[in-house]
N, C-alpha and C. Protein backbone atom coordinates (compact mmCIF):
# COMPACT_ATOMS: atom_id res chain seq x y z
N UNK A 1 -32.69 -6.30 12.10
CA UNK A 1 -32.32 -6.29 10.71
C UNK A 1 -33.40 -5.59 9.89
N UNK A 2 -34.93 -5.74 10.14
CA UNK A 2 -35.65 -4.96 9.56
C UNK A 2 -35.94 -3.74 9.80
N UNK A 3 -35.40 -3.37 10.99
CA UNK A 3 -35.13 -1.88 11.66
C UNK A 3 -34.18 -1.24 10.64
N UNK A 4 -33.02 -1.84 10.43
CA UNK A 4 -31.80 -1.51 9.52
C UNK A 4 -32.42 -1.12 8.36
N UNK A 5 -33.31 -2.00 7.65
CA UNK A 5 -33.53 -2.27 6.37
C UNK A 5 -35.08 -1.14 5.92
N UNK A 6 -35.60 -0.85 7.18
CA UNK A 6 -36.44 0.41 7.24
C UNK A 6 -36.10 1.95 7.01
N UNK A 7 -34.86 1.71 8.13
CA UNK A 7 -34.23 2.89 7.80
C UNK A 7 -33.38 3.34 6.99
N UNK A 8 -33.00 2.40 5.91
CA UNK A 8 -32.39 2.32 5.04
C UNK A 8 -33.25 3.24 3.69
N UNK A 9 -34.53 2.15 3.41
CA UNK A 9 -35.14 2.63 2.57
C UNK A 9 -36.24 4.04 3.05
N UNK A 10 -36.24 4.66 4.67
CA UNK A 10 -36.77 5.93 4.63
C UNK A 10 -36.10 6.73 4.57
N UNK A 11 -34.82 6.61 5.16
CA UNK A 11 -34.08 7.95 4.23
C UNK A 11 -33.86 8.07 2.67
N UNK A 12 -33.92 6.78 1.66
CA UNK A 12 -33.81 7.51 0.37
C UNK A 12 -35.38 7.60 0.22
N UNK A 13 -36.26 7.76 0.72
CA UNK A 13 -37.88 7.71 0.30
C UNK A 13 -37.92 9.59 1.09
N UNK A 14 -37.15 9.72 1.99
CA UNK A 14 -36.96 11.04 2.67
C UNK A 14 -36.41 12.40 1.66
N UNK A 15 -35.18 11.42 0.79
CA UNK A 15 -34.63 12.32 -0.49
C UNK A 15 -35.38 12.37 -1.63
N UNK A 16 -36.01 11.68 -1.35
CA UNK A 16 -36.97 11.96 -3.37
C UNK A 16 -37.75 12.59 -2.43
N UNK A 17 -38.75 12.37 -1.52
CA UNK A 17 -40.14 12.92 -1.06
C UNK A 17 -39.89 14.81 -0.99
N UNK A 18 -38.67 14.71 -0.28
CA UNK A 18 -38.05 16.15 -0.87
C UNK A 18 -37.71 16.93 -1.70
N UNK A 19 -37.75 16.06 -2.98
CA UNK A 19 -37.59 16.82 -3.82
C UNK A 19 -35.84 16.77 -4.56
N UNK A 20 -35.31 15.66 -3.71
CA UNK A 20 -33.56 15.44 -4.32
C UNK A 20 -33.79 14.54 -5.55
N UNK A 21 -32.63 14.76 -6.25
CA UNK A 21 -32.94 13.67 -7.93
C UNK A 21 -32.24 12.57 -7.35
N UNK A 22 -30.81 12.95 -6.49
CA UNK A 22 -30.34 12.03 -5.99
C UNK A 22 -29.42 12.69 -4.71
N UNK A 23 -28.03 11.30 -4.05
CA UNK A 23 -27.58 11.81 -3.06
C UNK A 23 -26.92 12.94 -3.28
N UNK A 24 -26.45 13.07 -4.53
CA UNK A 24 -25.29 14.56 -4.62
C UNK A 24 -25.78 15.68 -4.60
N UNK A 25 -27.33 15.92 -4.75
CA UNK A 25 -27.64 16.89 -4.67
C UNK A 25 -28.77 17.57 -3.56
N UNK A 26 -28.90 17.20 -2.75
CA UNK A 26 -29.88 16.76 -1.81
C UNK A 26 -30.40 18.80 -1.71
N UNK A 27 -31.59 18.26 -1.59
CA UNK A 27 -32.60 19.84 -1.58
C UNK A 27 -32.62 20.58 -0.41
N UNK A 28 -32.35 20.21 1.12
CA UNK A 28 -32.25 20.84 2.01
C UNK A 28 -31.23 21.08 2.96
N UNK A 29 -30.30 22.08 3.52
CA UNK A 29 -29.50 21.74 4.86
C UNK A 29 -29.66 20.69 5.60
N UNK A 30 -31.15 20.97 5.92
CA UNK A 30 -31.33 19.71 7.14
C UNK A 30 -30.88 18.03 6.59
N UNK A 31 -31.38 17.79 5.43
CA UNK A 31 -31.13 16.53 4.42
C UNK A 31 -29.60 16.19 4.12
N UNK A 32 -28.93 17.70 4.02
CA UNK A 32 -27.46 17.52 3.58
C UNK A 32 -27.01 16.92 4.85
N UNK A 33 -27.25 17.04 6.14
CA UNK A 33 -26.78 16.80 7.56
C UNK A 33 -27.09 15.65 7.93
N UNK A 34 -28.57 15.31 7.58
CA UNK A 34 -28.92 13.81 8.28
C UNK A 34 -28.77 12.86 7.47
N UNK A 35 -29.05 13.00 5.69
CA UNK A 35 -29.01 12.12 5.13
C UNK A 35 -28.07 10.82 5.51
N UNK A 36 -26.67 11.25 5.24
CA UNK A 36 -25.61 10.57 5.59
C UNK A 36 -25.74 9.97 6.92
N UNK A 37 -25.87 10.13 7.33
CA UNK A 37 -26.03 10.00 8.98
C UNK A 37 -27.11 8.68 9.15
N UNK A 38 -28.63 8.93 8.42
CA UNK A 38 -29.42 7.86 8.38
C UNK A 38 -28.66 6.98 7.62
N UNK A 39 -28.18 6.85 6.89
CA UNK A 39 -27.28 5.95 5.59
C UNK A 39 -26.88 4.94 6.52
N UNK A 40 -25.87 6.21 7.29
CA UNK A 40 -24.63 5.15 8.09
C UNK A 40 -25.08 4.56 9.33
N UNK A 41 -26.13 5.09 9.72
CA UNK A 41 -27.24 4.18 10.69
C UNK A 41 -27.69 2.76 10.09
N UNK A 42 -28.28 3.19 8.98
CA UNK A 42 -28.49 1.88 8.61
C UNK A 42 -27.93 1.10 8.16
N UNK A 43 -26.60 1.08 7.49
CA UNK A 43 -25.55 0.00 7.57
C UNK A 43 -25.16 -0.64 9.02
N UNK A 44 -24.69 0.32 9.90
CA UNK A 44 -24.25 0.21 11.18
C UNK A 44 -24.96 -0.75 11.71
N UNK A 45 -26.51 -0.69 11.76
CA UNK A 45 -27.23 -1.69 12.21
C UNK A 45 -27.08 -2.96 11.73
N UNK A 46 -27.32 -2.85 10.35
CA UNK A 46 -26.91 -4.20 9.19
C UNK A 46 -26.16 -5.04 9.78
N UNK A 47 -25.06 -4.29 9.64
CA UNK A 47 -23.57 -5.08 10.30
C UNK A 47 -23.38 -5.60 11.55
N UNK A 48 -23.95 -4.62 12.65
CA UNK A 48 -24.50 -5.54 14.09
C UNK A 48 -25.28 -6.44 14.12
N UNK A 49 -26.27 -6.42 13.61
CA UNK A 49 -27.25 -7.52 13.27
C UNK A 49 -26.48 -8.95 12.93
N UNK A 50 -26.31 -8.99 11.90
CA UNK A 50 -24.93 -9.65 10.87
C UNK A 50 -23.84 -10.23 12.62
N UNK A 51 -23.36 -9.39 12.80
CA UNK A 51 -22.10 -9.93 13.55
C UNK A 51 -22.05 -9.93 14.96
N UNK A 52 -23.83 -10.19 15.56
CA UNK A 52 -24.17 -10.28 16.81
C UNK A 52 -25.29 -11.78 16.88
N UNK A 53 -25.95 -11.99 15.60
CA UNK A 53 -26.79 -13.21 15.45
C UNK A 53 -26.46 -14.22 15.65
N UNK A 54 -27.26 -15.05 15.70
CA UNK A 54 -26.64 -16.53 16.01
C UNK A 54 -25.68 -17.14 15.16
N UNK A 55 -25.20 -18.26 15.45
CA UNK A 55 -23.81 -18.76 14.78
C UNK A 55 -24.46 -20.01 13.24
N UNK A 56 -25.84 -19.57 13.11
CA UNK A 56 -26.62 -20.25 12.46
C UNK A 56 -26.29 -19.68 10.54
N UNK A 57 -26.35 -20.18 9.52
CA UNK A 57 -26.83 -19.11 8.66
C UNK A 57 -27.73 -18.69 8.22
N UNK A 58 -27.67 -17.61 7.92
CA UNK A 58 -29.70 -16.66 7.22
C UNK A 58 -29.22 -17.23 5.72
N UNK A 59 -30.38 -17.49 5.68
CA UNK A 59 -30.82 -18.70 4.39
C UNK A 59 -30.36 -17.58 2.93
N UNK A 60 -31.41 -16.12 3.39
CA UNK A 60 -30.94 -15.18 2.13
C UNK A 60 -29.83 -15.14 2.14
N UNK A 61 -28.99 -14.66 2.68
CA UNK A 61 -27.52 -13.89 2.54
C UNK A 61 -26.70 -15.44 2.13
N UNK A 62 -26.89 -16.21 2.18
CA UNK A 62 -25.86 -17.20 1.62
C UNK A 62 -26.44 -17.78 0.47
N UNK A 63 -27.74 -17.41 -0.04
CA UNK A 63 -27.74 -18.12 -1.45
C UNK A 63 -26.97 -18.19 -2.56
N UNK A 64 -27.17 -18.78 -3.38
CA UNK A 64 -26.09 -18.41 -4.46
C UNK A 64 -26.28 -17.07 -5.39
N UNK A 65 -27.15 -16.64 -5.24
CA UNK A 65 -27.53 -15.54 -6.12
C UNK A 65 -26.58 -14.37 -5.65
N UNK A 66 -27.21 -14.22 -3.77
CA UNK A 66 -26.31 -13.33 -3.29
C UNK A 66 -24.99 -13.44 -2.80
N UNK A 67 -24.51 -14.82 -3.00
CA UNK A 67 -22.76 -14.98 -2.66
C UNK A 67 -21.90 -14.46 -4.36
N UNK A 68 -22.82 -14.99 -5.71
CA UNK A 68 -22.54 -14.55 -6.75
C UNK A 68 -22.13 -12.92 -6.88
N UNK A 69 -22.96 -12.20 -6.58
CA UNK A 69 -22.88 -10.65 -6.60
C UNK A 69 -22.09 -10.40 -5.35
N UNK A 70 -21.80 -11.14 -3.89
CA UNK A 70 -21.37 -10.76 -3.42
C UNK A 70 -19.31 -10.79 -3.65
N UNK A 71 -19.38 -11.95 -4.58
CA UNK A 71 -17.69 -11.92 -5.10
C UNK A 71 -17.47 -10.81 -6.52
N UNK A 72 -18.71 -10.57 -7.08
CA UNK A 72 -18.61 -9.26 -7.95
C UNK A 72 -18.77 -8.07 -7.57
N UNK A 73 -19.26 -8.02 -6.59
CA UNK A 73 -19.67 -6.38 -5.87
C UNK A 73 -18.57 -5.31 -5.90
N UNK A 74 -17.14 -5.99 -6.07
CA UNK A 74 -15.90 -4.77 -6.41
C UNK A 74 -16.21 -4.21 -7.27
N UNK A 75 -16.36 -5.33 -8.65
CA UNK A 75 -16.18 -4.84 -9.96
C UNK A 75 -17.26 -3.78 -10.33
N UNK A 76 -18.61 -4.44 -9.79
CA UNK A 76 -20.08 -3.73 -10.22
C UNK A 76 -19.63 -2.57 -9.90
N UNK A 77 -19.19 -2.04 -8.47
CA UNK A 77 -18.71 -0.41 -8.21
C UNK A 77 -18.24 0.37 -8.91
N UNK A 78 -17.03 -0.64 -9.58
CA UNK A 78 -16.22 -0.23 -10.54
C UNK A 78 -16.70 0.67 -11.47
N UNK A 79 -17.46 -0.60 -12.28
CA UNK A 79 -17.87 -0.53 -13.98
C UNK A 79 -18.95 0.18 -13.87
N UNK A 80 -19.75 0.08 -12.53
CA UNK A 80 -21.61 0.49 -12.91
C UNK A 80 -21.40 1.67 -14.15
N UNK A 81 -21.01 2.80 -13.47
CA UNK A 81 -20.93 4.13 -13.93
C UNK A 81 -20.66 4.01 -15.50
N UNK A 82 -18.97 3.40 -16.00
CA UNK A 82 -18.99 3.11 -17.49
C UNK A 82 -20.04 3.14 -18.29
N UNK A 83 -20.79 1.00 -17.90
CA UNK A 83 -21.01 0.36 -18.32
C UNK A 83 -22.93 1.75 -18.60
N UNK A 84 -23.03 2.02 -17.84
CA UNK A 84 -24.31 3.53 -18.09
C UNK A 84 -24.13 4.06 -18.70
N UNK A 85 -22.98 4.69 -18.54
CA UNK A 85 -22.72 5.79 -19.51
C UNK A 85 -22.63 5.45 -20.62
N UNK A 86 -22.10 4.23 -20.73
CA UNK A 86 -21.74 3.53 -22.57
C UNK A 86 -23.31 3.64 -23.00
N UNK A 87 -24.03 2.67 -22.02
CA UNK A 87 -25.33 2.09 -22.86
C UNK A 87 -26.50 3.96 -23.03
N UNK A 88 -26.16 4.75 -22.09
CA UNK A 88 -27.22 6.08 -22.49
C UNK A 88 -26.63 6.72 -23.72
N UNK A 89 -25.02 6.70 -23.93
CA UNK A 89 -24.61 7.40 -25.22
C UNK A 89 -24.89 6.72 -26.73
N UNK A 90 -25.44 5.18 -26.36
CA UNK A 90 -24.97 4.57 -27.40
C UNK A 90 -26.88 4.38 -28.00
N UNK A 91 -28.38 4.73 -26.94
CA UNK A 91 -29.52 4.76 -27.28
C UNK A 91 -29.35 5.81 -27.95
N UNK A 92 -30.69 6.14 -28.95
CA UNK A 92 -31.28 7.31 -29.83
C UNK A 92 -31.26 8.12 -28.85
N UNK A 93 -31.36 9.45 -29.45
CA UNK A 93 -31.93 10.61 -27.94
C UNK A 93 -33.00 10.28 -27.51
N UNK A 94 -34.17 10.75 -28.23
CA UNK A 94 -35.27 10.03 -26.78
C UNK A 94 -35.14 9.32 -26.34
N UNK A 95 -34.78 7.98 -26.51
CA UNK A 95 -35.39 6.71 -25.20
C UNK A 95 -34.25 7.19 -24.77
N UNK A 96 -32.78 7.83 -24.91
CA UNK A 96 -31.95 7.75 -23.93
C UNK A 96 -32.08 8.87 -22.93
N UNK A 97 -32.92 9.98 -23.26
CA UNK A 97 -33.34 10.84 -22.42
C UNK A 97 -34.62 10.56 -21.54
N UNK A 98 -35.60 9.51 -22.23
CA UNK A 98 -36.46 8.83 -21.39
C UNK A 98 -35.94 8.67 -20.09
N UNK A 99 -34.59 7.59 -20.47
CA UNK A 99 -34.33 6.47 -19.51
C UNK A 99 -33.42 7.37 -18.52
N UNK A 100 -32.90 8.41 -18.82
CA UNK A 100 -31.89 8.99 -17.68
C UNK A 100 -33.39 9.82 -17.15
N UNK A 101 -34.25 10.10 -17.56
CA UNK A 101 -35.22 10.94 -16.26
C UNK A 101 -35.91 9.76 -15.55
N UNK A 102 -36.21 8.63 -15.96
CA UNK A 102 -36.24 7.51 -15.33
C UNK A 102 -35.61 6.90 -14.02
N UNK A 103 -34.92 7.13 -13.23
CA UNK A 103 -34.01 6.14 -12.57
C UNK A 103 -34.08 4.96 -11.69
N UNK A 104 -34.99 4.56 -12.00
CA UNK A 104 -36.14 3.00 -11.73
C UNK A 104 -35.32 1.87 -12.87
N UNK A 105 -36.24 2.46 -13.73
CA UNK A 105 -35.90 1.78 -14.61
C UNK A 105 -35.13 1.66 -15.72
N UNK A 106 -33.51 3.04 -15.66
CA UNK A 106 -32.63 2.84 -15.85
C UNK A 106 -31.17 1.93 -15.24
N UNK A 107 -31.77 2.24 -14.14
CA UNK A 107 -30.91 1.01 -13.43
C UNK A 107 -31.44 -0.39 -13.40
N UNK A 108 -32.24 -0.69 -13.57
CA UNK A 108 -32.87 -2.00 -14.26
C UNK A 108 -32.23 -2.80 -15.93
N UNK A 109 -32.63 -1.48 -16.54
CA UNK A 109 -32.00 -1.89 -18.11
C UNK A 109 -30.00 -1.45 -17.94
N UNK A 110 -29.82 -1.11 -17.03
CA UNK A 110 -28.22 -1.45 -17.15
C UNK A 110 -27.74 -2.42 -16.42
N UNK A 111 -28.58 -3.22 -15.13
CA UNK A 111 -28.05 -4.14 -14.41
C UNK A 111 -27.99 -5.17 -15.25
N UNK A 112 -27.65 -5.92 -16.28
CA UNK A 112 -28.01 -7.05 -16.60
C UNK A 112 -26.02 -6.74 -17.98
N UNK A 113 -26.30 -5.63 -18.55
CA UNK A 113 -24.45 -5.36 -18.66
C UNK A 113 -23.94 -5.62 -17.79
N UNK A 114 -24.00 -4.50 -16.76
CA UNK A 114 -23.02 -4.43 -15.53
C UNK A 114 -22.65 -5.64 -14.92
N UNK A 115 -23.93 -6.67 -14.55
CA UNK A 115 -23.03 -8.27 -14.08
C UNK A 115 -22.38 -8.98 -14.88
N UNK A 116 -22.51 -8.38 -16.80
CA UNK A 116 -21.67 -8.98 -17.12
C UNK A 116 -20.24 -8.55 -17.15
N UNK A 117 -20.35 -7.11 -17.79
CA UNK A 117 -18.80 -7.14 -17.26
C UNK A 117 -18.56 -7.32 -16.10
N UNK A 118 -19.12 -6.61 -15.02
CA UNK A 118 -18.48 -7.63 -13.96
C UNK A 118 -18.23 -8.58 -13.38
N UNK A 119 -18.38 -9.61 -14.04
CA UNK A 119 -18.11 -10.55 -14.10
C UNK A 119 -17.20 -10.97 -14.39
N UNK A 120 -16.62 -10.64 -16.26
CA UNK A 120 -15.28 -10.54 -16.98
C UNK A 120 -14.73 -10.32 -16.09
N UNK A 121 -14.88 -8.59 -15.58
CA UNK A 121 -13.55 -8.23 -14.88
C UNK A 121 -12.95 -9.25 -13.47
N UNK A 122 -14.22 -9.68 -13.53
CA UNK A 122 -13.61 -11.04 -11.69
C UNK A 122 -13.09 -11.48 -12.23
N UNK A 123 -13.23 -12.59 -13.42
CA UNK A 123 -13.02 -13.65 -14.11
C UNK A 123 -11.02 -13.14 -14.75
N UNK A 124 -11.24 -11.86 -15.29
CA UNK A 124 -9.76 -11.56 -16.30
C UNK A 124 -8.93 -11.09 -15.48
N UNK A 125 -9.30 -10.13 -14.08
CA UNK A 125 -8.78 -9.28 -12.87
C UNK A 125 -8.92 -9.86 -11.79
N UNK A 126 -9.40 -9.99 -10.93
CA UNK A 126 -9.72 -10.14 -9.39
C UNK A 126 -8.68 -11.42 -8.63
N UNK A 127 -9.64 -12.28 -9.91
CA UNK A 127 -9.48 -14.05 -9.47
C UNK A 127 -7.78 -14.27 -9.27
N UNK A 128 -6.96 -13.80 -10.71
CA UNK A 128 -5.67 -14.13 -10.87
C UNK A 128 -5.19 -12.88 -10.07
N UNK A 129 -5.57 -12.16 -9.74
CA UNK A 129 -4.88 -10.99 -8.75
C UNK A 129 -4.92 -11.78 -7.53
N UNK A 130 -5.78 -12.25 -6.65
CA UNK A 130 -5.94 -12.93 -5.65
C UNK A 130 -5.30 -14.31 -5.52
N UNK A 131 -5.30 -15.29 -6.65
CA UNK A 131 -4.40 -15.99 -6.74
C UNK A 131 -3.21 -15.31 -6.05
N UNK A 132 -2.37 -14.79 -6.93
CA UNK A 132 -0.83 -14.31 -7.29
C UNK A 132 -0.87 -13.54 -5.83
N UNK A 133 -2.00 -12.98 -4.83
CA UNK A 133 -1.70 -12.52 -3.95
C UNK A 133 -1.63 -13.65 -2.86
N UNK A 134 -2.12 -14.92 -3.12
CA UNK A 134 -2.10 -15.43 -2.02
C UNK A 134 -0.93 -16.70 -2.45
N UNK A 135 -0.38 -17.06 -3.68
CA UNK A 135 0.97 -17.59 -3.64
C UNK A 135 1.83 -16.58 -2.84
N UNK A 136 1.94 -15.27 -2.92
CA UNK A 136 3.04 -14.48 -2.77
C UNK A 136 3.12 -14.19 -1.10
N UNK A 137 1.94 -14.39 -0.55
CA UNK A 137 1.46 -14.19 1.04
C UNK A 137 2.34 -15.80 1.46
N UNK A 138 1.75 -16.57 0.95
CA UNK A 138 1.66 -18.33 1.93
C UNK A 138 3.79 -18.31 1.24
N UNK A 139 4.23 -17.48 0.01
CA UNK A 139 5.76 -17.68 0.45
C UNK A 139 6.10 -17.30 1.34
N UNK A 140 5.81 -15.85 1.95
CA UNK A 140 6.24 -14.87 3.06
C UNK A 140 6.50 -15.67 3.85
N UNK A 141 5.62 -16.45 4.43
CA UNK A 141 5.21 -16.98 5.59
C UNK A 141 6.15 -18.06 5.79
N UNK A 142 7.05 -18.92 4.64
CA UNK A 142 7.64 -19.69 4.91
C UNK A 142 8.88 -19.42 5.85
N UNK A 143 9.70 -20.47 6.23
CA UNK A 143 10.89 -19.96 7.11
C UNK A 143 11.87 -19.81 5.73
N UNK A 144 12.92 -18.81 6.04
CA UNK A 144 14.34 -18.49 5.22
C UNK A 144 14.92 -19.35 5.54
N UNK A 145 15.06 -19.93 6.71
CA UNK A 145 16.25 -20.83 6.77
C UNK A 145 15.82 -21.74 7.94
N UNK A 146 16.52 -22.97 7.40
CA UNK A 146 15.81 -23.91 8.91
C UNK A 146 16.44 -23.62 10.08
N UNK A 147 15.72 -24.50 10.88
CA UNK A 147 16.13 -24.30 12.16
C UNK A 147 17.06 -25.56 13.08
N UNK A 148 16.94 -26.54 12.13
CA UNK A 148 17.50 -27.68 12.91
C UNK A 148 18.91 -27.75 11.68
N UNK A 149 19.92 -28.77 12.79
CA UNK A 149 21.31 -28.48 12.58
C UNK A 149 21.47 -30.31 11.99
């Protein structure tokens, strides 16, 4: 897992050290080829790790902090991008040009929106979608017609 979690953070330490601002634009052939590749290595591992370990639980991954974000993690995907874009259009120009050459600590000062709407959106979207999907599943499942006479 810390193999995973190594190679996780040396390939994006591989894209800045190079000279990329980020993944879309990556500075070299060689980077455009492996980047992805280390990425999906290091999930790949994650997930073996995860679904080869003992039948015990890892204390982190089930806290409440990370089961919290882990039932919002749709929405955050969702909204991140918006909920940025709202808050850089809506600073003065400088600090909002500060904070976009920043990207430390622009994603810092937007994480704390972003869980909230995403949150809303679990709370107004997800929850009653999932409901209504799982009344509509457990009818399927019933029999049409009995079986005894």
């Amino acid at each position: 897992m810390l193999c995973a979690a190594a190679l996780l953070f040396a390939s994006n330490h591989w894209l800045v050290a190079t000279g990329g601002s980020d993944w879309l634009t990556p500075p070299t052939l060689l980077l455009v080829c492996l980047y992805p590749i280390g990425i999906c290595a290091a999930f790949a591992l994650i997930v073996l790790g995860l679904r080869t370990r003992a039948s015990y639980p890892v204390a982190i991954l089930t806290s409440r902090l990370l089961t919290f974000v882990g039932r919002i993690s749709y929405s955050m995907y969702l909204y991140h991008v918006g909920v940025g874009y709202f808050l850089l259009t809506r600073l003065p120009r400088g600090p909002g040009l500060w904070l976009g050459l920043h990207p430390h600590v622009y994603a810092l000062a937007q994480l704390g929106p972003v869980i909230a709407v995403s949150y809303l959106a679990y709370r107004a979207v997800e929850l009653p979608s999932l409901r209504w999907v799982e009344r509509f599943s457990l009818r399927a499942r019933e029999p049409k017609y009995s079986t005894s006479s």
